[in-house]
Protein backbone atom coordinates (compact mmCIF):
# COMPACT_ATOMS: atom_id res chain seq x y z
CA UNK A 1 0.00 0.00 0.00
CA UNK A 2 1.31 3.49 -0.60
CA UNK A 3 0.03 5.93 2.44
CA UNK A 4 -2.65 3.64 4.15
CA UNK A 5 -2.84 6.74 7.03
CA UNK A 6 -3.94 9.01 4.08
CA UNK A 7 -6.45 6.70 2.99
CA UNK A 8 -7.79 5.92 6.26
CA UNK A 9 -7.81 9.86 7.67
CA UNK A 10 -9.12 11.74 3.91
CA UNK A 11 -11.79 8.47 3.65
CA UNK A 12 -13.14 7.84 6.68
CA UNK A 13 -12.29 10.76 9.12
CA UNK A 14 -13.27 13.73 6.85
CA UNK A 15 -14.72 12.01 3.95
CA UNK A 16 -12.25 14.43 1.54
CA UNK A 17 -11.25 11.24 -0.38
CA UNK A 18 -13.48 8.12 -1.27
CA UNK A 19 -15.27 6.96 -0.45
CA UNK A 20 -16.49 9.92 1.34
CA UNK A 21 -17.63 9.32 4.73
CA UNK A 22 -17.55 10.92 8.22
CA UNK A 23 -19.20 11.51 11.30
CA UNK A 24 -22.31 13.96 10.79
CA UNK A 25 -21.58 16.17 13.39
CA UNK A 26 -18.04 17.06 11.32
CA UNK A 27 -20.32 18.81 8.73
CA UNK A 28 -18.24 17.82 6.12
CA UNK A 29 -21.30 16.86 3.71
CA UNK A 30 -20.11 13.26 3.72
CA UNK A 31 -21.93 10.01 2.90
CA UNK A 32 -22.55 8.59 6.46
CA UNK A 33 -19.91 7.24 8.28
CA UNK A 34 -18.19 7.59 11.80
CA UNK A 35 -14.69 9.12 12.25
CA UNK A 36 -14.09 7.66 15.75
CA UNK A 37 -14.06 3.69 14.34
CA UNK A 38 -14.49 3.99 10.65
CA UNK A 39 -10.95 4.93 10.16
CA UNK A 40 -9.11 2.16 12.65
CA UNK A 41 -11.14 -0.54 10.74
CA UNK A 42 -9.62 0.67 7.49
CA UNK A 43 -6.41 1.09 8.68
CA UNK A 44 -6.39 -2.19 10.59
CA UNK A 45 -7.65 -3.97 7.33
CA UNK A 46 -4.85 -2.45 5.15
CA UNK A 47 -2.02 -3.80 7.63
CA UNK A 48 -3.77 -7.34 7.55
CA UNK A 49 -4.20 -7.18 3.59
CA UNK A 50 -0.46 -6.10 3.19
CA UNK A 51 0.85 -8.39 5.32
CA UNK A 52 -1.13 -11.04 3.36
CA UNK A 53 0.09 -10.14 0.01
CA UNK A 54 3.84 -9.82 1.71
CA UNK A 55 3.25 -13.44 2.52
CA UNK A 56 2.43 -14.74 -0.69
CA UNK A 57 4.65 -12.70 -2.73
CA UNK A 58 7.47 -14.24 -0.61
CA UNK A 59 6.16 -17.94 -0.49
CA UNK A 60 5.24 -18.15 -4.47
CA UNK A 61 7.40 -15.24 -5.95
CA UNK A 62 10.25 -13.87 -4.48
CA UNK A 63 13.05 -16.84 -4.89
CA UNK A 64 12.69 -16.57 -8.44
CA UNK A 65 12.13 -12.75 -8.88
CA UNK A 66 14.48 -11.51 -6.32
CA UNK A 67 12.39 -8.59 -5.75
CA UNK A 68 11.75 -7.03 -2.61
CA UNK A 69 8.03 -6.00 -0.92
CA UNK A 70 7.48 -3.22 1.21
CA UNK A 71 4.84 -0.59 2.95
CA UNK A 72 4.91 3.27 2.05
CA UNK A 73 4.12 5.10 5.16
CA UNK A 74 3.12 9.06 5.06
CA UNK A 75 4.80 11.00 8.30
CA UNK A 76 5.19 14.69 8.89
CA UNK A 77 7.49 14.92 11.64
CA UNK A 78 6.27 17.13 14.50
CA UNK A 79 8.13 19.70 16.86
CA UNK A 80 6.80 20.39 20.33
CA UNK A 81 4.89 23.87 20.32
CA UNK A 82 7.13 24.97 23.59
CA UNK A 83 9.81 23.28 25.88
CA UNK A 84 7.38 22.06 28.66
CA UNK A 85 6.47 18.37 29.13
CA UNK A 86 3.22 18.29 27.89
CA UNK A 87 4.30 19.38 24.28
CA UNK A 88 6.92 17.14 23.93
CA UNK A 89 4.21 14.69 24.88
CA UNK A 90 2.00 15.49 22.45
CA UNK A 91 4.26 15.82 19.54
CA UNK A 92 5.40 11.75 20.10
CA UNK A 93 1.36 11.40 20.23
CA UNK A 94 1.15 12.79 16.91
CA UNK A 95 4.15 10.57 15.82
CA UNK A 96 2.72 7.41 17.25
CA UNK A 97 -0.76 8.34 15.69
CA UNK A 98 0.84 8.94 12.20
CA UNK A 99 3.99 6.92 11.52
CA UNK A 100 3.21 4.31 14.80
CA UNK A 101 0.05 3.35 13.35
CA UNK A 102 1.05 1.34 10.75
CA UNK A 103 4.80 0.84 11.41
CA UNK A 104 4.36 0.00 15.09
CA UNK A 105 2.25 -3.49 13.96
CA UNK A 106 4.99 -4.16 11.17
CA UNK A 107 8.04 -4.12 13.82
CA UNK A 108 6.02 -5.05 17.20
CA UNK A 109 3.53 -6.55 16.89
CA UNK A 110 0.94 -4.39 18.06
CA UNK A 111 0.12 -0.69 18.31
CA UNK A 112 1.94 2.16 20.01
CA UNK A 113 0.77 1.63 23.52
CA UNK A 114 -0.30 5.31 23.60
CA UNK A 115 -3.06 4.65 20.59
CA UNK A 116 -3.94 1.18 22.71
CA UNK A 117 -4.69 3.36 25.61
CA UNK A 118 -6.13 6.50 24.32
CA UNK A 119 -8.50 4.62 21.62
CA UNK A 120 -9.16 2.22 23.79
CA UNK A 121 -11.74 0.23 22.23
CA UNK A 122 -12.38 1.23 19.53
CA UNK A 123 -9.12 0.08 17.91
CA UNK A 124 -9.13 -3.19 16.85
CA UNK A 125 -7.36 -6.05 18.12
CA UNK A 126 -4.61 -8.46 16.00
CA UNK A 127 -5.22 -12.48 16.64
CA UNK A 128 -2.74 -14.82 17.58
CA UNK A 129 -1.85 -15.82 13.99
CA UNK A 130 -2.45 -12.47 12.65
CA UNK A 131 0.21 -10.74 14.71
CA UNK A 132 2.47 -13.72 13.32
CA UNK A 133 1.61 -12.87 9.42
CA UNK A 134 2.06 -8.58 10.24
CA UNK A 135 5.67 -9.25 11.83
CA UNK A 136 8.04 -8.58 10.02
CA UNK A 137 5.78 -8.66 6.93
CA UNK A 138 8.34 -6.39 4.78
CA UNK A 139 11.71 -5.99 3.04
CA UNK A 140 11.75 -2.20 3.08
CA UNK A 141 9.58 0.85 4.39
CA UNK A 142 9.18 3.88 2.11
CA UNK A 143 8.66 6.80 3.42
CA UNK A 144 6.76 10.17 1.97
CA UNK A 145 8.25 13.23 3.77
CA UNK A 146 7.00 16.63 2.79
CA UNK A 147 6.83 19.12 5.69
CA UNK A 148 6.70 19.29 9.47
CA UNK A 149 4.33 20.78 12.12
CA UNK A 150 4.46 21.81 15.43
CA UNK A 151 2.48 20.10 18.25
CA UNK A 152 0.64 21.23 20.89
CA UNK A 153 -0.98 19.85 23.76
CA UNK A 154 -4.87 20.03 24.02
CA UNK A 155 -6.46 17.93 26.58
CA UNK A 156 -9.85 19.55 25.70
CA UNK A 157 -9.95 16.83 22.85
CA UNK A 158 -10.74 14.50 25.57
CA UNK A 159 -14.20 15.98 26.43
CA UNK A 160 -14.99 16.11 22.44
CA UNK A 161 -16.67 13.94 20.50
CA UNK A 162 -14.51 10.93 19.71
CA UNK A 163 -12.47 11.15 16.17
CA UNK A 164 -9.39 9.48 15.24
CA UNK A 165 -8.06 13.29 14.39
CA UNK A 166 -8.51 14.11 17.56
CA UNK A 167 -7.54 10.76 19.58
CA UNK A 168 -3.66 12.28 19.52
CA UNK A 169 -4.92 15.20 21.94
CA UNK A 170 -2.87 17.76 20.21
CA UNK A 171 -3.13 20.62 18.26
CA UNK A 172 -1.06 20.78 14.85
CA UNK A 173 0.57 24.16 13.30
CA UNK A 174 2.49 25.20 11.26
CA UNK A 175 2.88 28.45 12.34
CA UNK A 176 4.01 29.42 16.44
CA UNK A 177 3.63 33.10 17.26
CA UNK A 178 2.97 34.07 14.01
CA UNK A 179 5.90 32.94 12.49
CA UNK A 180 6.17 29.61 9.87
CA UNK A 181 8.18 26.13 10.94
CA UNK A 182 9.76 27.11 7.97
CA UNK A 183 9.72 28.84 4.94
CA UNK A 184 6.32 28.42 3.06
CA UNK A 185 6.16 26.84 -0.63
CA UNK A 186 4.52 30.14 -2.75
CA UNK A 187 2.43 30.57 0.44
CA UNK A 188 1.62 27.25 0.74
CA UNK A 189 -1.62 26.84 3.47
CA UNK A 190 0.38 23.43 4.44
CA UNK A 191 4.39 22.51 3.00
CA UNK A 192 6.92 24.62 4.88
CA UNK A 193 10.16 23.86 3.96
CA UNK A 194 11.91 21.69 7.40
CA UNK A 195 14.37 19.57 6.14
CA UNK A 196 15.56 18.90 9.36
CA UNK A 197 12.46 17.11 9.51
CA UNK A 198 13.06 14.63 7.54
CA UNK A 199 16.59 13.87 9.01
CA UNK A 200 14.83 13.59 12.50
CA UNK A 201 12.17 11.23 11.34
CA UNK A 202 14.31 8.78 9.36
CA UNK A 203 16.22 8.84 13.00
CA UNK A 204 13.15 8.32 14.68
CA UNK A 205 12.65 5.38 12.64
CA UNK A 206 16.11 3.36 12.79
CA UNK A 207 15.76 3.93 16.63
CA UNK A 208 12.27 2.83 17.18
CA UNK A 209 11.50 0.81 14.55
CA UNK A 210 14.88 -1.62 14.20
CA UNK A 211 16.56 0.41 11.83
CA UNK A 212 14.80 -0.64 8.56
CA UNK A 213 16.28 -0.55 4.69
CA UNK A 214 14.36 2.97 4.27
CA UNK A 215 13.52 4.30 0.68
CA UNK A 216 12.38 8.11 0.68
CA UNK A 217 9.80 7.50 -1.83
CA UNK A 218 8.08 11.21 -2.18
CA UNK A 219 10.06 14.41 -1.28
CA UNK A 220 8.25 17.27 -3.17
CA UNK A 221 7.58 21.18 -3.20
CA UNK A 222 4.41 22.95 -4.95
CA UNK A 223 4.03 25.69 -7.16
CA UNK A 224 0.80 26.53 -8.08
CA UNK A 225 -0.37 26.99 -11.42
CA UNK A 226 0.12 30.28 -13.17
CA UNK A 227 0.31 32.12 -16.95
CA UNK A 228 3.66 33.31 -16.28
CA UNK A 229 5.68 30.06 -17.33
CA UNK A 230 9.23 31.50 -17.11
CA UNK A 231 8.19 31.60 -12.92
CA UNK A 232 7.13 28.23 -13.21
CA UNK A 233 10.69 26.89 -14.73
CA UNK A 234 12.62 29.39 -13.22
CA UNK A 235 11.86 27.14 -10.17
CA UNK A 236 14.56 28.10 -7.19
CA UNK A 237 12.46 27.61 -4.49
CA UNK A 238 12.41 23.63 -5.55
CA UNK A 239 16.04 23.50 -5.83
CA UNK A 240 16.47 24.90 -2.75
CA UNK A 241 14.26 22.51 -1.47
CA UNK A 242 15.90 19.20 -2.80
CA UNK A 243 19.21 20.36 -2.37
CA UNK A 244 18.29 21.09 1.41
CA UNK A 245 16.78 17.76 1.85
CA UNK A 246 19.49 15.79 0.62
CA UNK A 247 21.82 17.60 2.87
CA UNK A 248 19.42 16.16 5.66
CA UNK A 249 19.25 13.26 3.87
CA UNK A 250 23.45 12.83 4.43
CA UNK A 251 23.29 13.66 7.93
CA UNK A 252 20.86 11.04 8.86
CA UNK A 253 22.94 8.66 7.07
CA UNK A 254 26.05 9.56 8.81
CA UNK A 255 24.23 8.64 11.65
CA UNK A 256 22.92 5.14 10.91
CA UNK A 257 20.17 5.58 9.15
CA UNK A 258 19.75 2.50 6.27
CA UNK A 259 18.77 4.74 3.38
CA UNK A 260 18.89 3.07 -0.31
CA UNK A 261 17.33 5.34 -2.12
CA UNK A 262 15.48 8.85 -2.88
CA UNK A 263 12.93 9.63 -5.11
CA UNK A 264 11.80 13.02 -5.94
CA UNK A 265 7.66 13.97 -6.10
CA UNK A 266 7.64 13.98 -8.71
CA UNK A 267 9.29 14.05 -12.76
CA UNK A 268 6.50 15.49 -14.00
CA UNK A 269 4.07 18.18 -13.65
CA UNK A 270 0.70 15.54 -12.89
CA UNK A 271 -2.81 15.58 -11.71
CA UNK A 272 -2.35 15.85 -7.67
CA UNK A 273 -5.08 13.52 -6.17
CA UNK A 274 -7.22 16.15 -4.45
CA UNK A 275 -5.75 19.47 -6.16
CA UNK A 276 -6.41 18.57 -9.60
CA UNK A 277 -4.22 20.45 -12.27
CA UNK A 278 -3.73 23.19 -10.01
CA UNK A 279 -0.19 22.65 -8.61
CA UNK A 280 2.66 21.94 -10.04
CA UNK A 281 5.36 19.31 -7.89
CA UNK A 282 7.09 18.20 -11.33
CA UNK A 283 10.96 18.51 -12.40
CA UNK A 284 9.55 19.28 -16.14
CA UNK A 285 6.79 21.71 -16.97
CA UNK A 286 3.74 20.24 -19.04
CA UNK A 287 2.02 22.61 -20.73
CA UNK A 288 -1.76 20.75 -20.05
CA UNK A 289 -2.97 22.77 -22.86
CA UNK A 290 -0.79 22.53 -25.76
CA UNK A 291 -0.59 18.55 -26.60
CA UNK A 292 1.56 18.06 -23.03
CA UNK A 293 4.19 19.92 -24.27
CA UNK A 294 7.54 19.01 -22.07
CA UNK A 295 9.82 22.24 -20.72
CA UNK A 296 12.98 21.19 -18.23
CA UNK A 297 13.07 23.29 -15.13
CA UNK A 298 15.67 24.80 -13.47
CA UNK A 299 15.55 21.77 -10.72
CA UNK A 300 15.81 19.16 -13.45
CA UNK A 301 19.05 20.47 -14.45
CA UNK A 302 20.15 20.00 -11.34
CA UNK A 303 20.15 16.49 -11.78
CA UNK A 304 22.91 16.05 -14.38
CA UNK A 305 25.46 18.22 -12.66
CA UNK A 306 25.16 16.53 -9.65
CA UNK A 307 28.07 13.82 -10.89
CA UNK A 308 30.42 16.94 -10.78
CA UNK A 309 30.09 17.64 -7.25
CA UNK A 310 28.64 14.87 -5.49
CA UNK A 311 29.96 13.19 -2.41
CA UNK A 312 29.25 8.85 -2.09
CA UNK A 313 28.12 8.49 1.51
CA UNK A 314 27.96 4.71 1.89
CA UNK A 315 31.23 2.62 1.88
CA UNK A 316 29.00 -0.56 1.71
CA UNK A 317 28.33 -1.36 -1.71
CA UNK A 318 24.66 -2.43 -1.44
CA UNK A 319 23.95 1.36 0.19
CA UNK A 320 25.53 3.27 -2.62
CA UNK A 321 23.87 6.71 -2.35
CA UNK A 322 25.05 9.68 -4.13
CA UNK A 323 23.90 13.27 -2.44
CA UNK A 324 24.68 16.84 -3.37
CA UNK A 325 27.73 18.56 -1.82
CA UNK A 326 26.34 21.32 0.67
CA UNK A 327 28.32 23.37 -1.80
């Protein structure tokens, strides 16, 4: 599966996705539904139907393929809103409630004990011979890193009506006294630019979660869609981006962290799932309107020069990475 957490929250805790559905009292206009179970169900299903295609890829497949089968988790990382306790509690809430959700059953077993004891029961339970098929039940994790938020503690959640959004008991932000996590993408509601982010979650993850083979499968920044073209190549806010990330990317390497590879989101300007043709995340500029005409931005032609000034990070030979020189 590729971002079961986005499925589960945009279908079945605001019904902004398919199949549409929410609790009424959201007013969301959705098709029934209920956002306090709705969403744990789904997400419990998709770990049990991964783990069940893991199994028989690698009992009928893999010796003769010698491919590898994995899960592609989404994760913002999160930043306490101040120094006190309670912050720093509820930013590892948010972490358990995003990334621990489905990771957490892969590596353990189980769910973080925070979501066992805040959800109580309304999560599901794994079997016997269910938690035996989840362990383990992957070669790799990808991960899909865009931005970061900060967290804040809100124990008024608790007297609310029940939702998996607000289980976590925190309030998310980008913004803390009036001033962004990071710099915004072209005023961007939602992507800040944080690459230490994504150096701090892939840490997170080799300490918490056995240190897994790790592919960054979506790294992206947004432009939206505009007449001026030259604006839209002329794209230096997405090379500053990459080239910031993969400097994060390094460090969290030099650290431990198993990465193998890194894939930009995305080569091409596309349809985004629930923005339509109205940003623009690609490395080359289609013109939608003029028979998908192709024009190479700025942060494509990064790409090629990179040979010229890269450094190789990984003595092992089966972790070659190549990243851009800070320079």
């Amino acid at each position: 599966f590729n971002e079961p957490y986005i499925f589960s929250i945009n279908g079945y805790a605001i019904g902004a996705f398919a199949p549409g559905r929410c609790s009424s009292w959201q007013q969301y206009n959705c098709l029934g539904g209920d956002s306090a179970t709705e969403p744990y169900i789904i997400g419990h299903h998709q770990i049990l139907a991964h783990a069940a295609t893991v199994k028989v890829y690698k009992t009928r497949y893999q010796a003769n393929q010698k491919g590898e089968i994995g899960l592609i988790v989404y994760s913002n990382w999160f930043v306490p809103y101040s120094n006190s306790q309670a912050d720093q509690n509820a930013s590892s809430r948010a972490l358990d409630f995003s990334l621990g959700w489905f990771l957490h059953p892969l590596v353990h077993g189980d769910y973080p004990p925070i979501m066992k004891s805040l959800v109580k029961d309304r999560l599901p339970k794994f079997t016997k011979d269910e938690i035996s098929l989840i362990l383990k039940s992957y070669d790799f994790i990808g991960i899909n890193y865009y931005t970061s938020n900060y967290a804040r503690d809100d124990p008024n959640f608790a007297s609310q009506k029940p939702s998996s959004l607000t289980d976590f008991r925190a309030t998310l932000t980008t913004d803390r006294d009036g001033v962004s996590i990071g710099p915004k993408a072209n005023r961007s509601s939602w992507l800040a630019t944080y690459p230490e982010g994504l150096k701090n979650l892939l840490i997170h993850t080799k300490t918490n979660y056995q240190n897994p083979i790790i592919y960054i499968t979506e790294n992206g920044y947004l432009d939206y869609d505009s007449s001026e073209v030259q604006k839209l190549i002329r794209d230096e806010g997405r090379v500053t981006y990459y080239r910031s990330h993969l400097n994060a990317l390094h460090e969290s390497i030099k650290a431990g962290v198993r990465v193998k590879g890194y894939f930009a989101w995305s080569l091409l300007d596309v349809q985004e799932w629930s923005s339509g043709y109205t940003v623009r995340f690609g490395l080359v500029y289609i013109d939608f309107k003029n028979q998908l005409k192709r024009i190479i931005k700025d942060s494509a032609k990064v790409a090629p020069k990179f040979p010229d000034h890269l450094k190789i990070i990984h003595t092992n030979p089966s972790m070659l990475l190549a990243l851009s020189d800070s320079n």
